[in-house]
Each structure stands twice: as C-alpha cells, then as structure tokens.
C-alpha atoms as a PDB file:
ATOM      1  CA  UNK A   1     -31.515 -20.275 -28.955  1.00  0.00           C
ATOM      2  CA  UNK A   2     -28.063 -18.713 -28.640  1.00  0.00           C
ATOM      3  CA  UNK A   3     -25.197 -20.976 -30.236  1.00  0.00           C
ATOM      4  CA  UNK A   4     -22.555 -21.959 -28.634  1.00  0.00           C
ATOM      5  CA  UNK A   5     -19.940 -19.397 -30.247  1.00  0.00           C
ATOM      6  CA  UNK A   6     -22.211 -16.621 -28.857  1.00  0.00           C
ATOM      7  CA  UNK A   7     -21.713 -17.628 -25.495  1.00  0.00           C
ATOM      8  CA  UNK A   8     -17.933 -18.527 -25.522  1.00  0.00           C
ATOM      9  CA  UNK A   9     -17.721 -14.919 -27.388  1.00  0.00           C
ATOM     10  CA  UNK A  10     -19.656 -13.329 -24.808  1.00  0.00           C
ATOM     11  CA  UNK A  11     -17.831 -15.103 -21.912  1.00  0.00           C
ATOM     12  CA  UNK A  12     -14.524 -14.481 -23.507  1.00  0.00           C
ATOM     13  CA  UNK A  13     -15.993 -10.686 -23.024  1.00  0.00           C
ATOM     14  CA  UNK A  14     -16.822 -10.787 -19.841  1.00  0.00           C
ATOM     15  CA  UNK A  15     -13.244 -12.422 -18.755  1.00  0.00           C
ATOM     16  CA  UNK A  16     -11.169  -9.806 -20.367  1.00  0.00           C
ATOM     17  CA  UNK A  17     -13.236  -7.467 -18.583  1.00  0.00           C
ATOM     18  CA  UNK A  18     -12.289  -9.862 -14.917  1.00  0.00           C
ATOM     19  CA  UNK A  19      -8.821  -9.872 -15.916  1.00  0.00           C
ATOM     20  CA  UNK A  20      -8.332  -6.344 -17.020  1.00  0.00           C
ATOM     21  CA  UNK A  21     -10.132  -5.165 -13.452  1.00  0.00           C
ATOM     22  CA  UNK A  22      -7.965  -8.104 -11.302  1.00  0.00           C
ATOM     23  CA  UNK A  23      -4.778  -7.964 -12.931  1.00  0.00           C
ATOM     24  CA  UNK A  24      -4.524  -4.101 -11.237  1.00  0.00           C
ATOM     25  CA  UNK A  25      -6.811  -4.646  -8.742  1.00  0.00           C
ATOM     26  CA  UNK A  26      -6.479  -1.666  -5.859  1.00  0.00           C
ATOM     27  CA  UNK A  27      -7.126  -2.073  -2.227  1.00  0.00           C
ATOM     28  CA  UNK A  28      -9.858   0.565  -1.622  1.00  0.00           C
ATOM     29  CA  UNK A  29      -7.711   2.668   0.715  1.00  0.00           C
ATOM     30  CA  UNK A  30      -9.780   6.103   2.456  1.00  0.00           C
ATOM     31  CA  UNK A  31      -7.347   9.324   2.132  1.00  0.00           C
ATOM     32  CA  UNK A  32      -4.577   7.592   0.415  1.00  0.00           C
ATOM     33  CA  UNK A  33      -3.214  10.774  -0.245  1.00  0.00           C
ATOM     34  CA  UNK A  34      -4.241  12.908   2.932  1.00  0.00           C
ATOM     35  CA  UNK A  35      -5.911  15.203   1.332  1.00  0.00           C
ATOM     36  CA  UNK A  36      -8.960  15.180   3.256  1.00  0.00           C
ATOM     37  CA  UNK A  37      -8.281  17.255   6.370  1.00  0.00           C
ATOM     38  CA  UNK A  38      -5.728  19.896   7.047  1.00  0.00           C
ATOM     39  CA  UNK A  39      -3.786  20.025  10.167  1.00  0.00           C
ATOM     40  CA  UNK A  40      -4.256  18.058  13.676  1.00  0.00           C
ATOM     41  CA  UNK A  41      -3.382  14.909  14.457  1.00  0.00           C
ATOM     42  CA  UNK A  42      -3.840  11.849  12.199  1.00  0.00           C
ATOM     43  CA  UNK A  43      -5.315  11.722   8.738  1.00  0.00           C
ATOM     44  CA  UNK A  44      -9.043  10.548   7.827  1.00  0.00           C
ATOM     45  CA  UNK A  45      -9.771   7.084   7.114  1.00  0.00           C
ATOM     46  CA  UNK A  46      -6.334   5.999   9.387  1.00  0.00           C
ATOM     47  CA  UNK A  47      -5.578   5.044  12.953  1.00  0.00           C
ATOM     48  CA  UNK A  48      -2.520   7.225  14.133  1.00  0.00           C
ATOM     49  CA  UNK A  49      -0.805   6.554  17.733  1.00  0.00           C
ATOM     50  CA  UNK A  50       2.021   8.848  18.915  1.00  0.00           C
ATOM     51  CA  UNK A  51       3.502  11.753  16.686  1.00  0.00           C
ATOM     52  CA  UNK A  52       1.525  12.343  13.584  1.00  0.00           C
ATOM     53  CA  UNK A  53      -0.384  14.523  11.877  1.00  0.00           C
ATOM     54  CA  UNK A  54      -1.725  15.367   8.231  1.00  0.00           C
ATOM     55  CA  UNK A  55       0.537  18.770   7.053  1.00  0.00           C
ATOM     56  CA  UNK A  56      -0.582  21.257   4.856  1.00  0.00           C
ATOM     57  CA  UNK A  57       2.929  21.818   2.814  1.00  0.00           C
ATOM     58  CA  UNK A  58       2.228  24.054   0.360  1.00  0.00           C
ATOM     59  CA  UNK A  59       2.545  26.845   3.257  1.00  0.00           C
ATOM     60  CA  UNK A  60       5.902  28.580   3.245  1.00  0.00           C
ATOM     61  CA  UNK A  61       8.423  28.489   4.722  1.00  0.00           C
ATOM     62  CA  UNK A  62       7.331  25.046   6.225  1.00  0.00           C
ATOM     63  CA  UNK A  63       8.052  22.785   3.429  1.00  0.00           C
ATOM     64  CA  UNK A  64       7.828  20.135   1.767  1.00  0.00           C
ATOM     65  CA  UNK A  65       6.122  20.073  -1.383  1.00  0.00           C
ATOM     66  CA  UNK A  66       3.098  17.433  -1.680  1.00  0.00           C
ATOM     67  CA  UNK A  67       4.073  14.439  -3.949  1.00  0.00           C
ATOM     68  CA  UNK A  68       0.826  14.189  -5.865  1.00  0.00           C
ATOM     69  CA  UNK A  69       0.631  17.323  -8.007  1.00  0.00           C
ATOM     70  CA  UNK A  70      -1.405  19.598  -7.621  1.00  0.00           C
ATOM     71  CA  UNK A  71      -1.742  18.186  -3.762  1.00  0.00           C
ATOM     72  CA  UNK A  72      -1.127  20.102  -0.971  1.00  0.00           C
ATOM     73  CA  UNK A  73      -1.214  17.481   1.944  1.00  0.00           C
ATOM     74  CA  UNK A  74       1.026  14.781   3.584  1.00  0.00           C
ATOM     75  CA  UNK A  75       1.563  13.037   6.555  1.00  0.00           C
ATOM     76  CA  UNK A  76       4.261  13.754   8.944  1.00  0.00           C
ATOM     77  CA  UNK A  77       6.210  11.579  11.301  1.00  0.00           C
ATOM     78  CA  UNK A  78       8.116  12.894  14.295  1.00  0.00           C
ATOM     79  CA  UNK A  79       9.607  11.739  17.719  1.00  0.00           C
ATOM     80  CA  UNK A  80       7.945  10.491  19.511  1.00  0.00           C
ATOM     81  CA  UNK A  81       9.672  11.851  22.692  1.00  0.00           C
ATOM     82  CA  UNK A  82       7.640   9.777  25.587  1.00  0.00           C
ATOM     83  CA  UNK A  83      10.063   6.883  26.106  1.00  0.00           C
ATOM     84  CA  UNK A  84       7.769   4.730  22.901  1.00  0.00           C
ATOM     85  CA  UNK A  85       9.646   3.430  20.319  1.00  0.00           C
ATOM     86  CA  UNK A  86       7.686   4.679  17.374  1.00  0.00           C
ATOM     87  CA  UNK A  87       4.553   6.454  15.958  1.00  0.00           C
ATOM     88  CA  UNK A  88       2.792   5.202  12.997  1.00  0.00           C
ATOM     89  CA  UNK A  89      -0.702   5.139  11.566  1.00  0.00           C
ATOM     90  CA  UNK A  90      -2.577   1.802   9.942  1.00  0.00           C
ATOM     91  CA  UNK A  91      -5.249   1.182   7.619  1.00  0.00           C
ATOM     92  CA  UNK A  92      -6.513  -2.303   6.390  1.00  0.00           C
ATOM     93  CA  UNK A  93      -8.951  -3.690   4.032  1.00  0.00           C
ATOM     94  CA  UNK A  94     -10.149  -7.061   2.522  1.00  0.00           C
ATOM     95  CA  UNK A  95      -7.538  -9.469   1.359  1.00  0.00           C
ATOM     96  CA  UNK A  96      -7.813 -12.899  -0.242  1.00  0.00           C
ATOM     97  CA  UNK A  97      -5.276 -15.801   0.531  1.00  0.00           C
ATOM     98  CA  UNK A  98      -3.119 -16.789  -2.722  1.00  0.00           C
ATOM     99  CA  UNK A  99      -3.058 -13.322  -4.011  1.00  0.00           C
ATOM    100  CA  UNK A 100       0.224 -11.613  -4.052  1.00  0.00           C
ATOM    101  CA  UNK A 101      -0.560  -7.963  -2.600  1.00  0.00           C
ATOM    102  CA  UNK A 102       2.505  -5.181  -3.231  1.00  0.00           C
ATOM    103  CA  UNK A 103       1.968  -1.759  -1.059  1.00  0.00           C
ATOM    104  CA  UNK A 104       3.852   1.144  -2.637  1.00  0.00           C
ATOM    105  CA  UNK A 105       4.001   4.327  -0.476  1.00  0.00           C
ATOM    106  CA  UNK A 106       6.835   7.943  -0.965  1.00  0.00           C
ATOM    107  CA  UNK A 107       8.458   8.946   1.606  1.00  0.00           C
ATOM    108  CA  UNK A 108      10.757  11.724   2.167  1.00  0.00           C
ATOM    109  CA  UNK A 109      13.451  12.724   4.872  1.00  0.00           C
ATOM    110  CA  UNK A 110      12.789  16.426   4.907  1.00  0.00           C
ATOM    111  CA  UNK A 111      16.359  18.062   5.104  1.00  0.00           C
ATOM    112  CA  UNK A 112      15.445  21.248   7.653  1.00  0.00           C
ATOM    113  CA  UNK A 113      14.445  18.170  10.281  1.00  0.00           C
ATOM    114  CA  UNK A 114      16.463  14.988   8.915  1.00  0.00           C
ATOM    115  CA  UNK A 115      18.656  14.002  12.416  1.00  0.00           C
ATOM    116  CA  UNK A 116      18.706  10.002  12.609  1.00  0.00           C
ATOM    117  CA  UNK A 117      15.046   9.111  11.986  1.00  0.00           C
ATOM    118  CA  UNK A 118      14.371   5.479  10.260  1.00  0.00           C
ATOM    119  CA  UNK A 119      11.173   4.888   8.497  1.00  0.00           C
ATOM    120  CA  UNK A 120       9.134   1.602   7.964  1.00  0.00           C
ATOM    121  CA  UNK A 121       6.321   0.459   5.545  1.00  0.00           C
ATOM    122  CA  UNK A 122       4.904  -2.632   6.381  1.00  0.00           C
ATOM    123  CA  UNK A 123       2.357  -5.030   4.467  1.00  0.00           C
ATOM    124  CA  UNK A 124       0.445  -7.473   6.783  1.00  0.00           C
ATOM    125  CA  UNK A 125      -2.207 -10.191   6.710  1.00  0.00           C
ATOM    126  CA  UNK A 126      -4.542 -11.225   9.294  1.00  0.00           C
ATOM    127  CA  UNK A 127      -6.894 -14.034   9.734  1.00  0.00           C
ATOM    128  CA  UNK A 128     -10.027 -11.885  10.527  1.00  0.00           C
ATOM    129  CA  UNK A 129     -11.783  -8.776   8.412  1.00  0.00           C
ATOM    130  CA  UNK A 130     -10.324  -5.451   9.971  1.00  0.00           C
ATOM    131  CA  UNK A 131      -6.376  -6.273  10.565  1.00  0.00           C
ATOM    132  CA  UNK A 132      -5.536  -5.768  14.218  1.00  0.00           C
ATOM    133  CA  UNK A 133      -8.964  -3.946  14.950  1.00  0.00           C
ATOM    134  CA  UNK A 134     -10.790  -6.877  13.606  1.00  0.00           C
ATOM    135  CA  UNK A 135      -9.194  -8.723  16.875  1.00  0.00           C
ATOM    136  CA  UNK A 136      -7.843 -11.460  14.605  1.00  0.00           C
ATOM    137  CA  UNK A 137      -4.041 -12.917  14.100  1.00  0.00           C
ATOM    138  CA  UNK A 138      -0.998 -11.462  12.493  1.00  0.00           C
ATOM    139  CA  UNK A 139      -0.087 -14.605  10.032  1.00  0.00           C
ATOM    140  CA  UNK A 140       2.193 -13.072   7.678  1.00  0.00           C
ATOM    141  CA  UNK A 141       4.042  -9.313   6.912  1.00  0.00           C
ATOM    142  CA  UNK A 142       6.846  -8.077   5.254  1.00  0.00           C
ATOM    143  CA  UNK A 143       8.686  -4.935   5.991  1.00  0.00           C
ATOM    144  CA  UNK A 144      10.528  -2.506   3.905  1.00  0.00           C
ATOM    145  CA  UNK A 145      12.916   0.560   6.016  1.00  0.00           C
ATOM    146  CA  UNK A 146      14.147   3.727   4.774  1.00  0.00           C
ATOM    147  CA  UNK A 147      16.781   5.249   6.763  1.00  0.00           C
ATOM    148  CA  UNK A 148      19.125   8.580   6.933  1.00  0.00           C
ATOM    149  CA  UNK A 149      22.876   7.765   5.476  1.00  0.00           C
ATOM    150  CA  UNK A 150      24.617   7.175   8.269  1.00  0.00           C
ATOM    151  CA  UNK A 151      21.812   6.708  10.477  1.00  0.00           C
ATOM    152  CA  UNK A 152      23.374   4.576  13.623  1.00  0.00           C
ATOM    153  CA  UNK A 153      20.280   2.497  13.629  1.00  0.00           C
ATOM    154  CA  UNK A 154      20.207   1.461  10.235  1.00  0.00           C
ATOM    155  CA  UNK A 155      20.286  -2.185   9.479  1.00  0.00           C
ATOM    156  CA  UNK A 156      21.297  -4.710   6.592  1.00  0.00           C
ATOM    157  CA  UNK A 157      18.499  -3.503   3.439  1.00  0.00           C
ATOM    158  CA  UNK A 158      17.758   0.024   4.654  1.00  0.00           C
ATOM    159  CA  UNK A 159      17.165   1.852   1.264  1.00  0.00           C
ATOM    160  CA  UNK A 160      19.570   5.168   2.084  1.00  0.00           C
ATOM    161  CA  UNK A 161      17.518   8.334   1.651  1.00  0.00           C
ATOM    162  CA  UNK A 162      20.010  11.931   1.127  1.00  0.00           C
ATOM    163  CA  UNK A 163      18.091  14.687   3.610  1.00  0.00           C
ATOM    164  CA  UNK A 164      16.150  16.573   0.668  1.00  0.00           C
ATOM    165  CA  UNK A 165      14.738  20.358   0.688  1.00  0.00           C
ATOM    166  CA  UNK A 166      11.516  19.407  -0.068  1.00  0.00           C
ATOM    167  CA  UNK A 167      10.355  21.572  -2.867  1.00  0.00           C
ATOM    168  CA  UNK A 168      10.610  19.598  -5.829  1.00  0.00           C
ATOM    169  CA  UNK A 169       8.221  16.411  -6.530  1.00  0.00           C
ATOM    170  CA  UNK A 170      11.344  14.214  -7.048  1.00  0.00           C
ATOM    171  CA  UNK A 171      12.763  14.881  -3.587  1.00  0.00           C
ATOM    172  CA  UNK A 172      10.570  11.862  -3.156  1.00  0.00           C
ATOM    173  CA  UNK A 173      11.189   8.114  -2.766  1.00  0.00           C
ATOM    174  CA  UNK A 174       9.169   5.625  -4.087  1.00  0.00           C
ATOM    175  CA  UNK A 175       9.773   2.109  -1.326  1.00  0.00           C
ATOM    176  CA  UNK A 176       7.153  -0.865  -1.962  1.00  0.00           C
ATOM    177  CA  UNK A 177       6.133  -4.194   0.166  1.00  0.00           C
ATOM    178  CA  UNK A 178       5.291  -7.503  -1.770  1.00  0.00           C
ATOM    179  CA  UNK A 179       3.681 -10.722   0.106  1.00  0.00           C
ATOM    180  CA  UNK A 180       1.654 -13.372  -1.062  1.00  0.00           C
ATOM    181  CA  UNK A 181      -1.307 -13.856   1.356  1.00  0.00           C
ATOM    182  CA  UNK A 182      -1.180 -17.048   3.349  1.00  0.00           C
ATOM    183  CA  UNK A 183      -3.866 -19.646   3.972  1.00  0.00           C
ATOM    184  CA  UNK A 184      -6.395 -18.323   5.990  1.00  0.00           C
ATOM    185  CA  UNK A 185      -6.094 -14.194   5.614  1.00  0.00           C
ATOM    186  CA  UNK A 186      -9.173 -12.148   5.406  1.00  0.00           C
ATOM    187  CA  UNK A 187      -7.616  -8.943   5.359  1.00  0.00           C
ATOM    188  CA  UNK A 188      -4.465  -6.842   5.143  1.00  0.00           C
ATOM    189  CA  UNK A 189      -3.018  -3.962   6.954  1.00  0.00           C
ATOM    190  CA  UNK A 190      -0.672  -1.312   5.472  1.00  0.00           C
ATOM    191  CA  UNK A 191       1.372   0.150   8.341  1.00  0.00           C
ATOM    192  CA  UNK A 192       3.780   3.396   8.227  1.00  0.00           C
ATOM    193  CA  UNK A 193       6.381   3.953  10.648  1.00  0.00           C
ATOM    194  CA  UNK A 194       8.690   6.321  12.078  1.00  0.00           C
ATOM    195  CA  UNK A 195      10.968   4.981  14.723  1.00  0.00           C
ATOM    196  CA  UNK A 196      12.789   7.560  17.008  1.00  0.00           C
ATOM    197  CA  UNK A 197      16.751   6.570  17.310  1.00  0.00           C
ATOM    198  CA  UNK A 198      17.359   9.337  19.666  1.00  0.00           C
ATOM    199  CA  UNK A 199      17.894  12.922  18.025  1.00  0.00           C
ATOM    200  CA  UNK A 200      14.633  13.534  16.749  1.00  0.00           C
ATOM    201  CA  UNK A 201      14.028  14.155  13.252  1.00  0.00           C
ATOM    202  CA  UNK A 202      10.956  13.708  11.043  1.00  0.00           C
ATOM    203  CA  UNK A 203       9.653  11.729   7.767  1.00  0.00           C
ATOM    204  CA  UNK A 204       6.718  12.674   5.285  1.00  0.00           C
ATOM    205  CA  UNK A 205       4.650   9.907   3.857  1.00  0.00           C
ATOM    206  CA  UNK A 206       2.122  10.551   0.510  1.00  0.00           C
ATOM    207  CA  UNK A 207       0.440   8.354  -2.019  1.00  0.00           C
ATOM    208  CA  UNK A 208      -0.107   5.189  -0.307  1.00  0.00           C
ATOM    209  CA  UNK A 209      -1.398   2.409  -2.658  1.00  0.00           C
ATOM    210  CA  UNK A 210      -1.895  -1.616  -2.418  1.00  0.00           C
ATOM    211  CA  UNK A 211      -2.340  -3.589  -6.121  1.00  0.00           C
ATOM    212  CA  UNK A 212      -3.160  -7.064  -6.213  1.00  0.00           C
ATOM    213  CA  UNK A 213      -0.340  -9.090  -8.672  1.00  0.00           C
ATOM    214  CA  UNK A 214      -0.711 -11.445 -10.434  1.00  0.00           C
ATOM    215  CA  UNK A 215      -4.551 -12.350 -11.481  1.00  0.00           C
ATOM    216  CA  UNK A 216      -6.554 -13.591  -8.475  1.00  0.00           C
ATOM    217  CA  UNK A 217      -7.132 -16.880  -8.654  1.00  0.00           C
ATOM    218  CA  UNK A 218     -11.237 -16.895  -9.768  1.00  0.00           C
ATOM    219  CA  UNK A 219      -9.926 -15.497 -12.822  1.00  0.00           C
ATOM    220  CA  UNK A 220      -8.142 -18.654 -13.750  1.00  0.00           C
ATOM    221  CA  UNK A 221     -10.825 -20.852 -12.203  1.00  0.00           C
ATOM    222  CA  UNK A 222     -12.854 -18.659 -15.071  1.00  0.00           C
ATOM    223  CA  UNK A 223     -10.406 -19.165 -17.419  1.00  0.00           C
ATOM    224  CA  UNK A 224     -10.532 -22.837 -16.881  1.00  0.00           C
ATOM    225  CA  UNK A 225     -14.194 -23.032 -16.893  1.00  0.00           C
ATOM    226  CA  UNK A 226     -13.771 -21.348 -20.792  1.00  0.00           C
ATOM    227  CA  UNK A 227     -11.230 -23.969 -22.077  1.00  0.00           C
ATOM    228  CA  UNK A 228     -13.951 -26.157 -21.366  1.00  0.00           C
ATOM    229  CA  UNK A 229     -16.295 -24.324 -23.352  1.00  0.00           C
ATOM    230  CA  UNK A 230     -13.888 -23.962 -26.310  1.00  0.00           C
ATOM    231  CA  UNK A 231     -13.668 -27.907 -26.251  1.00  0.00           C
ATOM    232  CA  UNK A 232     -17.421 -28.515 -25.751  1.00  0.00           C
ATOM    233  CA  UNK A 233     -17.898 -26.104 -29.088  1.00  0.00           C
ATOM    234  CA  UNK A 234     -15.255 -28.445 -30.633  1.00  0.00           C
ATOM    235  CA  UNK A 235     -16.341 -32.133 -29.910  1.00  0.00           C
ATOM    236  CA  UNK A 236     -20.056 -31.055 -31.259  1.00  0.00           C
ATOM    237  CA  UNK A 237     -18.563 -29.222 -34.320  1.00  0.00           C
ATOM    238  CA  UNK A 238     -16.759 -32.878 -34.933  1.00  0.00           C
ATOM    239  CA  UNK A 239     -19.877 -34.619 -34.256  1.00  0.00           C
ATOM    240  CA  UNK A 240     -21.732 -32.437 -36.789  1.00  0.00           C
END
C-alpha cells in the first residue's frame, strides 16, 4: 500500500509540474507571427476588416525587416480610405474569469509611410466561447495606443513611436495589455488596430502573444488540497 509520503511526494510532483505549465500559460494563438501565408489580404488563423494584409518584408526595397529572426512576414496596417474609421484584425481563444491575461504584440511605424497613423492593441473578455463571433458580450477590455510624435490625434498615454527605417530588429516596439478577467468570461479577444487620422500612413504588427499571470486559480485550490495532505501525514505521525 503506498504511504502517505509517497503520495504527498508524488502530488508535490505533479503540482510543480501545474504551476510551472500555469504560471506561463500561453493563449494558443494560430499565426502569431504571420508566417503562414505570403501576400493578400489578412493573415491565417485572424479575422481582418478594411486595410490589411500579411507582407512579405524581406523583399527589397519594400521594407521592413520581420521582428522574429529569421522571419520574413508581418502584418501591415494602412488607411483605410472609405470614410471607416479603422482596419484591424481579431483573434480570440478560451479565457477563465480571475486570471489576469497580459497580450504583448511589436509594432512599428515604418518611416518611408509614417504620416499621422495611431495604432491600438486591445485585450478583451467576453461572456461566450469565440469573442465577438461567439455572439456573446463585451464585459471587460483594456486598450494600449501607439502613436506618431506629433500625431494630432494622439491622446493622454499614447506610447510615442520615432518613424523607423525598418531594417534592423530593434526598429521595433514592444506595447502590452494587462486585465484580469471578470466574472463570467469564457473567452478573450486580442484586437490590433490602425486608425486613419487623415494623411494616410501605415503600421506593421509581429509576434503577437497572450500569457496568463499570476497562477490560475486550480493551482492554488491544488495547493490547498496538499497542505491538507502535509497535515493529514502529520496528525498520524503524532498519533504513531
């Protein structure tokens, strides 16, 4: 019969193994680097409305350099030039409530085509699986802009991005989106942005992530459950 040491050692096992996997937990996004696909609009695994389009940009003289080395793709923003306010692509995934989600995404002003462009990254939770394609509620997002200095349409936070050349890996900017999920959410929705002020201009987005900080909460409810164990093992090593 196994004692009771074996199993709290063998449970203490199998929650490092819980916390080491939660603790960096990744939302499972598709083409988080778009570098499936070449060209045309959109990017696999998103939903793209307006200008947008996954660019090859290791083709000269178009620029810019891919962030993720060796990459080759990104995704460009431009206009749009139809009267809408923005274009943007969106892709969700499951989402627990209580869990503090932080989406991380680089971005880049591309100097050849900076004008007065402002960028957005947005982290959102909604009360059905699928974000806004699951047909559920918006219940809680937070929003993060990058803007051109000097961009007329900045506002109060914008992080400031200098027009870069493109060619080097560090002409990129790293922005991120924190949130606790509220009550209720089933999944979350990372959403880029580029919002036209009125002279054009474009933005490049690569390496989108979402990591799940701190420890989910069924990792403490283990945890919990393990004290007990520990204090089980104790009271009968007393009784002994």
């Amino acid at each position: 019969m196994m004692t009771i040491r074996k199993k709290i050692l063998q449970t203490a096992g199998a929650g490092a193994l819980i916390a080491l996997f939660a603790s960096g937990a990744q939302a499972a996004l598709i083409n988080a680097g778009f570098e499936t696909g070449t060209g045309g609009p959109c990017a696999a695994g998103w939903t793209c409305f307006e200008g947008v389009f996954t660019q090859k940009t290791d083709v000269d003289p178009f620029g810019p350099t891919s962030h993720d080395t060796p990459g080759t793709n990104s995704l460009k923003m431009f206009g749009p030039f139809n009267g809408n306010p923005s274009s943007g692509a969106y892709q969700s995934d499951t989402a627990s409530a209580g869990v503090t989600y932080t989406a991380s995404a680089w971005v880049m002003n591309w100097e050849p085509d900076a004008f007065n462009n402002r960028g957005t990254l947005k982290l959102s939770f909604w009360d059905a699986p699928g974000g806004q394609l699951g047909g559920g509620n918006n219940i809680g997002e937070a929003n993060v802009n990058v803007a051109v200095s000097g961009n007329p349409g900045g506002e109060a936070g914008d992080i400031l991005l200098a027009p870069q050349d493109g060619f080097e890996v560090s002409d990129w900017t790293n922005i991120t989106a924190t949130l606790t999920a509220p009550a209720g959410t089933h999944s979350l929705e990372v959403f880029l942005l580029h919002n036209f002020i009125g002279n054009g201009g474009s933005l490049f987005w690569d390496d989108i992530s979402v990591t799940a900080v701190p420890v989910p909460a069924a990792v403490w409810l283990f945890g919990s459950g393990l004290l007990g164990l520990v204090g089980v093992a104790r009271r009968r090593k007393a009784q002994a």
